[in-house]
C-alpha atoms as a PDB file:
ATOM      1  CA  UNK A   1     108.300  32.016  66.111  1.00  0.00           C
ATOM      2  CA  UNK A   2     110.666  34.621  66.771  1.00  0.00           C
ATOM      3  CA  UNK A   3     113.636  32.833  64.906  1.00  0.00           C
ATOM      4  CA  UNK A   4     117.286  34.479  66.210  1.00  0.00           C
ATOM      5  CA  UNK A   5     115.936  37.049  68.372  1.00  0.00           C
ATOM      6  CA  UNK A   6     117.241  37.048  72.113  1.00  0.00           C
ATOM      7  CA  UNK A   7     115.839  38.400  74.994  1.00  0.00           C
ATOM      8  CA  UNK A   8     112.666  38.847  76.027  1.00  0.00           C
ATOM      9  CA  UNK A   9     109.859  41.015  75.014  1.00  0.00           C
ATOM     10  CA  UNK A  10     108.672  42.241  78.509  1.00  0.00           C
ATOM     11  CA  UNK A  11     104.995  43.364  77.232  1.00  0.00           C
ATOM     12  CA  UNK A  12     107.026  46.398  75.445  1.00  0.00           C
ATOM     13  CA  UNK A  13     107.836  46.928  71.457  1.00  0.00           C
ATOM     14  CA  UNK A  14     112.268  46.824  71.404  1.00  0.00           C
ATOM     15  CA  UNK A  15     112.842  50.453  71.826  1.00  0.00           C
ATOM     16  CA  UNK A  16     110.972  51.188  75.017  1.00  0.00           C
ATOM     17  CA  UNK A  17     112.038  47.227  76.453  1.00  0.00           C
ATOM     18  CA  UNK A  18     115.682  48.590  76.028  1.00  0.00           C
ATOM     19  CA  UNK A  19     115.077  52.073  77.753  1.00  0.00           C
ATOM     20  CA  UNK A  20     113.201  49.725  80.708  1.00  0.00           C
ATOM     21  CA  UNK A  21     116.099  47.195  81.332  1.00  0.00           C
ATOM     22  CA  UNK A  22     118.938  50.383  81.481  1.00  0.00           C
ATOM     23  CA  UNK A  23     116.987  51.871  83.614  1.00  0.00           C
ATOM     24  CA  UNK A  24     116.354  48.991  86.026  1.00  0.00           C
ATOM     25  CA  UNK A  25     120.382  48.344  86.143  1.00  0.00           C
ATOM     26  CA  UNK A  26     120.751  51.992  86.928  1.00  0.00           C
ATOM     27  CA  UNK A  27     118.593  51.978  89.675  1.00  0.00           C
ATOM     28  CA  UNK A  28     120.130  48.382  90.874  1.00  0.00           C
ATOM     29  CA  UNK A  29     123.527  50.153  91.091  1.00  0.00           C
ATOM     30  CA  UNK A  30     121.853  53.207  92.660  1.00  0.00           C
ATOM     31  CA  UNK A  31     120.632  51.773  95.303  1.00  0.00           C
ATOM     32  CA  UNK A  32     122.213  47.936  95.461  1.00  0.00           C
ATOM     33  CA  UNK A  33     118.601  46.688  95.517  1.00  0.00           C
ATOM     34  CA  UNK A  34     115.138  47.054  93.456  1.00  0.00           C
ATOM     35  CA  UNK A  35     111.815  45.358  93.752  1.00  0.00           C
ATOM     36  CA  UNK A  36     110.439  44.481  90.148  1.00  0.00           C
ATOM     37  CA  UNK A  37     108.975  41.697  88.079  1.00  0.00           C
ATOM     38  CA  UNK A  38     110.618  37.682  87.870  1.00  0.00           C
ATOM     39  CA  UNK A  39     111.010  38.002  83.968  1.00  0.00           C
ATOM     40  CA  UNK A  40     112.539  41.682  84.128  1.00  0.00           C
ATOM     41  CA  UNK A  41     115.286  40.584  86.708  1.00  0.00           C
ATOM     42  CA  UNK A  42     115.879  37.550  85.182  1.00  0.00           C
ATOM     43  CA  UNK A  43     116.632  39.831  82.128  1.00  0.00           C
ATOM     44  CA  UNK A  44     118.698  41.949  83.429  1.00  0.00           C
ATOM     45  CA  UNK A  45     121.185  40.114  85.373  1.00  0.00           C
ATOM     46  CA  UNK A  46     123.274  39.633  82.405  1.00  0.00           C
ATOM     47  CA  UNK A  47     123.927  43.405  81.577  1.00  0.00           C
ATOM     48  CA  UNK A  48     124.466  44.265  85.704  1.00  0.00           C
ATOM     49  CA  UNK A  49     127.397  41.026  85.227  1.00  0.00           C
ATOM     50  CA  UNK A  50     128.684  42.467  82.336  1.00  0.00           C
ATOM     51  CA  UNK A  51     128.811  45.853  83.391  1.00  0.00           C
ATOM     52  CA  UNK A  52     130.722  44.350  86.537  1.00  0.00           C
ATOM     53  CA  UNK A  53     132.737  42.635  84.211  1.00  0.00           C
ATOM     54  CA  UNK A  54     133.688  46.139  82.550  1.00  0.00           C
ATOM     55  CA  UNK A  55     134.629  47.363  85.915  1.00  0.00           C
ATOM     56  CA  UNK A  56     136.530  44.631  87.598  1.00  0.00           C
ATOM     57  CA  UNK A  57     138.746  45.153  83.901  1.00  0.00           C
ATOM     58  CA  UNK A  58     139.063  48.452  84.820  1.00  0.00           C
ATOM     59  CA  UNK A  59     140.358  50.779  81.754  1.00  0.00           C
ATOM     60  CA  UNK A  60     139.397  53.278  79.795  1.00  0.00           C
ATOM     61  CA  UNK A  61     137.391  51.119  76.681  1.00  0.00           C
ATOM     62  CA  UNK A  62     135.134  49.369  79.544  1.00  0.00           C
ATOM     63  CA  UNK A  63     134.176  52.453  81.458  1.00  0.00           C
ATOM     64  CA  UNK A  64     133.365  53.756  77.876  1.00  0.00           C
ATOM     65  CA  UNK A  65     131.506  50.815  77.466  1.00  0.00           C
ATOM     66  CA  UNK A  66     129.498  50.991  80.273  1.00  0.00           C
ATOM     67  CA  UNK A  67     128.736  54.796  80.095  1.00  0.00           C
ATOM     68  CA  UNK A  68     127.686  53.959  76.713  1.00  0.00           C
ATOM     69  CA  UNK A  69     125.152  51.710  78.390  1.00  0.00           C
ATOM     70  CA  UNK A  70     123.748  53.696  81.073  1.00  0.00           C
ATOM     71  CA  UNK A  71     124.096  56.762  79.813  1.00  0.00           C
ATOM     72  CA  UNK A  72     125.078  58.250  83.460  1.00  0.00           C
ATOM     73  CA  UNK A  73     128.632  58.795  84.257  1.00  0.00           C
ATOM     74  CA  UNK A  74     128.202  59.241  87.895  1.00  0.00           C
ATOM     75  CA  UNK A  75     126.640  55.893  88.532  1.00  0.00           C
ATOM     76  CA  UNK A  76     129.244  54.333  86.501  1.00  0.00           C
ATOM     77  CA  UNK A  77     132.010  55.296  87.904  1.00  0.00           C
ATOM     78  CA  UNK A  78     129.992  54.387  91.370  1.00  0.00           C
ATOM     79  CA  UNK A  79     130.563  51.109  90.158  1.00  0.00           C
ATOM     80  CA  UNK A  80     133.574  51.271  89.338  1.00  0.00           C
ATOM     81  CA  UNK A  81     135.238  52.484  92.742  1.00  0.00           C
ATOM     82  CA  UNK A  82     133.210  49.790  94.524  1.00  0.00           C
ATOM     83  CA  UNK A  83     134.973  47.477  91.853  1.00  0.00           C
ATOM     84  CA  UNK A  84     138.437  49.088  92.955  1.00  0.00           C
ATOM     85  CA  UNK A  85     137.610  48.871  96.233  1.00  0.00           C
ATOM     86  CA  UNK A  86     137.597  45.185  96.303  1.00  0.00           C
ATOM     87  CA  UNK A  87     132.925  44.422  96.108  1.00  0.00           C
ATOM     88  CA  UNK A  88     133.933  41.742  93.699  1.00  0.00           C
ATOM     89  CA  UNK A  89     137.141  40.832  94.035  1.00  0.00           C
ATOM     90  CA  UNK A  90     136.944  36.945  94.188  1.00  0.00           C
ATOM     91  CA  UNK A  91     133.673  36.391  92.720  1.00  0.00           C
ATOM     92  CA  UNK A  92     133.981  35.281  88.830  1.00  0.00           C
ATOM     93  CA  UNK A  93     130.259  35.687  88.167  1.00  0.00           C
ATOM     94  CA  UNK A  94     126.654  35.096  89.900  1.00  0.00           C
ATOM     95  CA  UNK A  95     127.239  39.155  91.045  1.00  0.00           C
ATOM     96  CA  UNK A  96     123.268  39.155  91.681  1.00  0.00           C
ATOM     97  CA  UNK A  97     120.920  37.645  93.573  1.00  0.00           C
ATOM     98  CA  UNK A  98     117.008  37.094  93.038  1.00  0.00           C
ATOM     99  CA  UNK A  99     114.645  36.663  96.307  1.00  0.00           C
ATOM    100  CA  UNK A 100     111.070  35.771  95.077  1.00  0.00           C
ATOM    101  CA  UNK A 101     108.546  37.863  97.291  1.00  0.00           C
ATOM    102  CA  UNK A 102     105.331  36.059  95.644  1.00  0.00           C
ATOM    103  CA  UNK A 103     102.634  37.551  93.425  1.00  0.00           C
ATOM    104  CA  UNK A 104     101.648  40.762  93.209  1.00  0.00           C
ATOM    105  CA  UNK A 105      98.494  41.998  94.437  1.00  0.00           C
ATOM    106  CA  UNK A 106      96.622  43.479  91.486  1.00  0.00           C
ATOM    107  CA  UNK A 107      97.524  41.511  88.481  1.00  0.00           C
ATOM    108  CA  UNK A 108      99.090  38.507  90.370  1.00  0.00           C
ATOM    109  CA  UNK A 109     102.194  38.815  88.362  1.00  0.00           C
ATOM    110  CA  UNK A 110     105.407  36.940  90.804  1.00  0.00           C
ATOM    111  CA  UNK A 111     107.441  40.082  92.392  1.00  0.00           C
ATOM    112  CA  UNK A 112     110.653  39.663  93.444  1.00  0.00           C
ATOM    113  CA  UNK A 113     113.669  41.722  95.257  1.00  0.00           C
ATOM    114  CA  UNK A 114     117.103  41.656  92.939  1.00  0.00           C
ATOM    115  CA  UNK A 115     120.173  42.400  94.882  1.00  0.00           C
ATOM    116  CA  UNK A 116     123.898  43.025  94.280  1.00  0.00           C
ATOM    117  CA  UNK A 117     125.802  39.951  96.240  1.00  0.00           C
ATOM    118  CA  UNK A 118     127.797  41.945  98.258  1.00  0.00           C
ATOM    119  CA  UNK A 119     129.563  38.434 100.718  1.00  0.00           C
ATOM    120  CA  UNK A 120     132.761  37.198  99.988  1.00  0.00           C
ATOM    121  CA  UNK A 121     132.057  33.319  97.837  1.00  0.00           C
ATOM    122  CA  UNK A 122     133.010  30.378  99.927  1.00  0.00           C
ATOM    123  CA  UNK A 123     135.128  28.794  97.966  1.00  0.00           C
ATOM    124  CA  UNK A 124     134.450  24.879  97.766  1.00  0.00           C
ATOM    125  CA  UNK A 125     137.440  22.250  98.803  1.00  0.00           C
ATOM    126  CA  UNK A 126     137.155  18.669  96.998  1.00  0.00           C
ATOM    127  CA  UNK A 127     138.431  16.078  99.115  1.00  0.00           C
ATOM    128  CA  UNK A 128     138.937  12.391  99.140  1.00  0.00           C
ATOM    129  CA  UNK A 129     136.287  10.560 101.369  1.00  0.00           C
ATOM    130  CA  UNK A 130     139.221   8.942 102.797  1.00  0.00           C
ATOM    131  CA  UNK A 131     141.243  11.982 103.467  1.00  0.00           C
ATOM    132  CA  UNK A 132     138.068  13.474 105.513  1.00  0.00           C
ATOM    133  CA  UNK A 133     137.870  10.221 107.385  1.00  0.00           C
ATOM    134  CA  UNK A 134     140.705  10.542 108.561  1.00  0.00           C
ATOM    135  CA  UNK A 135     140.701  13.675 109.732  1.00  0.00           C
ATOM    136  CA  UNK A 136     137.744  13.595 111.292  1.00  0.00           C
ATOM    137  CA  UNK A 137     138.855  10.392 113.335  1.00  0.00           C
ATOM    138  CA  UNK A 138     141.239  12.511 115.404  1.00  0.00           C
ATOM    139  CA  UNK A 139     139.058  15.329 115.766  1.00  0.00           C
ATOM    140  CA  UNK A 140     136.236  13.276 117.624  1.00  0.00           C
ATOM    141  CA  UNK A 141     139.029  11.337 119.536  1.00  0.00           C
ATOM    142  CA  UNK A 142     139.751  15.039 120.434  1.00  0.00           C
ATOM    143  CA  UNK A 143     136.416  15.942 121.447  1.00  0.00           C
ATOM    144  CA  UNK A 144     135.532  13.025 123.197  1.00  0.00           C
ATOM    145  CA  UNK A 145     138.993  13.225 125.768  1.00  0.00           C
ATOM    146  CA  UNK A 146     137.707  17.289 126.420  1.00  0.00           C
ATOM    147  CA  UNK A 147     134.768  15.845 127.032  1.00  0.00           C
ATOM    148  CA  UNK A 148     136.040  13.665 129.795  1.00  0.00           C
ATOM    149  CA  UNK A 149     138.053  16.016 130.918  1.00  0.00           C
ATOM    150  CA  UNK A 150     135.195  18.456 131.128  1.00  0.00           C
ATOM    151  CA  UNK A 151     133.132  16.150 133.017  1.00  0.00           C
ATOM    152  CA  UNK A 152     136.120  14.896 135.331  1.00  0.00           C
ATOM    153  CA  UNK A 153     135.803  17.891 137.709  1.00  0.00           C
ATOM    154  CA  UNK A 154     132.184  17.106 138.306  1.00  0.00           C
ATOM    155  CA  UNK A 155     132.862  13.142 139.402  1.00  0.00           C
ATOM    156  CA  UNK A 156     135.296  14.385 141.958  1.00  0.00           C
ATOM    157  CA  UNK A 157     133.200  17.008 143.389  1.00  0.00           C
ATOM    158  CA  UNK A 158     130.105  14.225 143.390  1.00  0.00           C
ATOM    159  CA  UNK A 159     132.806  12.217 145.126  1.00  0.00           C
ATOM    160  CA  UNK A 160     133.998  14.380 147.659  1.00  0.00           C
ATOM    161  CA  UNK A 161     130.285  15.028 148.689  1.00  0.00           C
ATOM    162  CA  UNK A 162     129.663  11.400 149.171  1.00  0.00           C
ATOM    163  CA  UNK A 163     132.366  10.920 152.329  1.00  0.00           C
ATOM    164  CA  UNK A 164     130.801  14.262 154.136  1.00  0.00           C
ATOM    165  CA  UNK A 165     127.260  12.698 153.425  1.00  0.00           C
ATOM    166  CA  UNK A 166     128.504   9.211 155.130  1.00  0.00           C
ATOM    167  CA  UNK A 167     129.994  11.463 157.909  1.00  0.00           C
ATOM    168  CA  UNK A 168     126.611  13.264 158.269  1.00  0.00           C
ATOM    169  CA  UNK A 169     124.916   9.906 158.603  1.00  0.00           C
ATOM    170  CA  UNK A 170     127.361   8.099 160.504  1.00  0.00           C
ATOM    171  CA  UNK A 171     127.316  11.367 163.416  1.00  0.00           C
ATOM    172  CA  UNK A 172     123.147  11.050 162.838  1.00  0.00           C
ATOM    173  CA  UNK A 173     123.444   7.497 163.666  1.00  0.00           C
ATOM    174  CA  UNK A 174     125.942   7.548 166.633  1.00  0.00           C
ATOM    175  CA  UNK A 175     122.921  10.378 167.915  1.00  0.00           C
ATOM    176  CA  UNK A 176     120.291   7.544 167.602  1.00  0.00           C
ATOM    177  CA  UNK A 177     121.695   4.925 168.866  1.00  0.00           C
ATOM    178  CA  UNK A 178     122.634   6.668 172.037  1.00  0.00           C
ATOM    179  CA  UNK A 179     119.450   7.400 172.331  1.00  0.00           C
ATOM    180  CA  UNK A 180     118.348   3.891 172.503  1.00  0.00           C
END
């Protein structure tokens, strides 16, 4: 058992795991997007948070930090004018996203494409049931009276049609009756 030892091992003795994962969040902020294995994103998404962390904070310590970490100052401070620019702005986390692709071909091991989440978060509105009920009432009411109105138009054209139709027919029947 591997008693008090985080992270995983990724097939890799510590040194050369280490060197892998920094280079996989370089290349994620390179490029916004990399295609690797389940278990290595999975790893990694906490050091691309907290390196977006660092730069949504801003100062001197965390870009430190974070050239500490990837050991290339150009890509940090990449990040951190995206940061200032407003990428992350109202997100407070979850500043990743994993799309599974399936297995891979040779070795069947599951591929998938990690991503920077680059939307704006929807943020989510609790309401009473009661309060929604409400409002929703009026909104149909609403709905259904354009509806009518919508449809309105059409009745009086179909009705206008009818009294030229019964003039039609009335003129065709005068015609064949004075021809009896």
């Amino acid at each position: 058992m591997r008693h008090k030892v985080k992270g995983r091992k990724l097939g890799t003795d510590s040194s050369h795991t280490k060197a892998m994962k920094r280079s996989l969040v370089g290349a994620l902020f390179l490029n916004d997007r990399i295609k690797t294995i389940e278990s290595r994103a999975k790893e990694i998404r906490g050091d691309v948070d907290r390196i977006i962390t660092w730069a949504k904070r801003g100062d001197v310590h965390s870009r430190r930090l974070a050239i500490a970490y990837l050991g290339d100052k150009d890509i940090v401070a990449e990040v951190f004018e995206k940061v200032e620019q407003g990428m992350f702005k109202d997100r407070e986390g979850g500043y990743t996203r994993i799309l599974k692709l399936g297995p891979r071909k040779g070795d069947n091991a599951p591929m998938v494409i990690m991503e920077l989440a680059q939307e704006p978060v929807q943020k989510k509105v609790k309401a009473d049931k009661k309060a929604e009920s409400k409002k929703a009432a009026p909104v149909k009411a609403e709905a259904a009276e354009e509806v009518k109105a919508e449809e309105a138009p059409v009745e009086e054209a179909a009705v206008e049609a009818k009294p030229e139709e019964a003039e039609e027919q009335a003129a065709v029947e005068e015609e064949t009756s004075e021809e009896k």
